[in-house]
C-alpha atoms as a PDB file:
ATOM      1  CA  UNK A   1      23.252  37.029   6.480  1.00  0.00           C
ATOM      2  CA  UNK A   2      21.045  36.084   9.583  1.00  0.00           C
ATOM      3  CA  UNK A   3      18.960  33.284   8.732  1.00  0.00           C
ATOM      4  CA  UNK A   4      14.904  33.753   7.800  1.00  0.00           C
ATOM      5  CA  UNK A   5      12.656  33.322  10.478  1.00  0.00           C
ATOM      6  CA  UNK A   6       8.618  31.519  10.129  1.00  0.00           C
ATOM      7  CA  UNK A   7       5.874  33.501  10.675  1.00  0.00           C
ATOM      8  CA  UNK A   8       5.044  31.635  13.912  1.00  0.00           C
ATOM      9  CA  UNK A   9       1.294  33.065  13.637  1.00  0.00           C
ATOM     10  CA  UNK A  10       0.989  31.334  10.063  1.00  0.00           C
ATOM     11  CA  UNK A  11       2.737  27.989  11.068  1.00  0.00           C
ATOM     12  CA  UNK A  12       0.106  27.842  13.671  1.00  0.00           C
ATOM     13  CA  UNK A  13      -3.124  27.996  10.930  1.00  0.00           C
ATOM     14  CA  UNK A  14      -1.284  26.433   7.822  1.00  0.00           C
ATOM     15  CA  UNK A  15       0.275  23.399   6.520  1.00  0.00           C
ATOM     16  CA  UNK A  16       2.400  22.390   3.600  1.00  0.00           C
ATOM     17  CA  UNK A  17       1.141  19.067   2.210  1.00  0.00           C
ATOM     18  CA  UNK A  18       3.581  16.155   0.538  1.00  0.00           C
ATOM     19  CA  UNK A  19       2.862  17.766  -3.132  1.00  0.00           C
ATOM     20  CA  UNK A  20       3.678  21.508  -1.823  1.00  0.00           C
ATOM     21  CA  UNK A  21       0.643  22.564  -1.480  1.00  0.00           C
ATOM     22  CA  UNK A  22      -0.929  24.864   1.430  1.00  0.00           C
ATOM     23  CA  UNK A  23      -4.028  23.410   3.711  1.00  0.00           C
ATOM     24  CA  UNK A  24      -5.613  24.857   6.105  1.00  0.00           C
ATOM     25  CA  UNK A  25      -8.751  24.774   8.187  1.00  0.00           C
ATOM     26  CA  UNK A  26     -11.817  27.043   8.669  1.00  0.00           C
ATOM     27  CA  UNK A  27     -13.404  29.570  10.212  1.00  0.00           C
ATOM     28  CA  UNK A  28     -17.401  30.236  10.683  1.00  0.00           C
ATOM     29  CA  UNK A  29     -17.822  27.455  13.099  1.00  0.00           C
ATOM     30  CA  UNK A  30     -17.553  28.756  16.435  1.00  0.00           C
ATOM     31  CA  UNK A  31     -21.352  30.583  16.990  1.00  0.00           C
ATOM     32  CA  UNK A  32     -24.411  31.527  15.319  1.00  0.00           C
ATOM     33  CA  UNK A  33     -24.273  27.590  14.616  1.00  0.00           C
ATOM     34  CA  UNK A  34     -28.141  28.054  14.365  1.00  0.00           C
ATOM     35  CA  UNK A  35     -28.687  29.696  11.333  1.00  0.00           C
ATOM     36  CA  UNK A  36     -25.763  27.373   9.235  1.00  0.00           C
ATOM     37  CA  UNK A  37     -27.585  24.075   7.717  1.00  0.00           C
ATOM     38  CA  UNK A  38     -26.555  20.586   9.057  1.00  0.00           C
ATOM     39  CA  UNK A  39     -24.344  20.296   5.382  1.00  0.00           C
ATOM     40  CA  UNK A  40     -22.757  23.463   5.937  1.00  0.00           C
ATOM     41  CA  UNK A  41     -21.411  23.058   9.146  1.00  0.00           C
ATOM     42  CA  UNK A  42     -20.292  19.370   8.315  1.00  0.00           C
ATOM     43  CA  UNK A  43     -18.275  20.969   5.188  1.00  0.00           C
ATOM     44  CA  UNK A  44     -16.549  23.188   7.765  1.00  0.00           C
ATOM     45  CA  UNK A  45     -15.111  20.492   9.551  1.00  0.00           C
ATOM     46  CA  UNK A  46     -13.128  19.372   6.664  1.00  0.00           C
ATOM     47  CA  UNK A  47      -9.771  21.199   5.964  1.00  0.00           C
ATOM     48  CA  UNK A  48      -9.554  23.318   2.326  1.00  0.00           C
ATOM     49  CA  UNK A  49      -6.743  23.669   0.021  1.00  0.00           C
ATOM     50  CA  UNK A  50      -5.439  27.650  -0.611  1.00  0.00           C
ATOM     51  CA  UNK A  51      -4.782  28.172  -4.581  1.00  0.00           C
ATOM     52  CA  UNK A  52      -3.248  30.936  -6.787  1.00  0.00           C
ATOM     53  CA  UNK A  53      -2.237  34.207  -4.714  1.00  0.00           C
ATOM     54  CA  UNK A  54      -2.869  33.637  -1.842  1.00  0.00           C
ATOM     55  CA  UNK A  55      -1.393  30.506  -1.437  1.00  0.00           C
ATOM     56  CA  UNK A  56       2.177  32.229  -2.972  1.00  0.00           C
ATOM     57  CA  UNK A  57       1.805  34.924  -0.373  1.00  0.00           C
ATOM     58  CA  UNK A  58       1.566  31.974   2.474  1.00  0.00           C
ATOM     59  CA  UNK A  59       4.476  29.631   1.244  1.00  0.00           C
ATOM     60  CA  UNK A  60       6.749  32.742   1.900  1.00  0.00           C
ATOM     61  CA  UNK A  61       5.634  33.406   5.158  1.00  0.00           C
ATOM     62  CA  UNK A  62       5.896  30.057   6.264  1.00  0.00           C
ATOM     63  CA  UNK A  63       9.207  29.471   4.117  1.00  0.00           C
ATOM     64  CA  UNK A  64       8.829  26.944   2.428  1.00  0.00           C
END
């Protein structure tokens, strides 16, 4: 049996941290920066952590 291959689209946008879980970064910062307040935009710089579902759904895509 051929061996399983990553989603190369999700290894691009994800990341498995040290304790297994799944980071990744953010969208909504790329236009219509106007309208977003100063502490909005700042909290989209920072990288969030994926939980329940979704996060499942990503660990087997990227197989870890």
């Amino acid at each position: 049996m051929p061996k399983q291959k990553t989603h190369r689209g999700a290894a691009k946008r994800f990341k498995i941290t040290g304790s297994g879980k799944v980071k990744t970064w953010n969208g909504f910062k790329s236009h219509l920066l106007t309208g977003k307040t100063r502490k909005r935009k700042r909290n989209l710089r920072k990288a969030s952590v994926l939980s329940g579902a979704i996060a499942k759904n990503t660990k087997r895509l990227l197989n870890a």
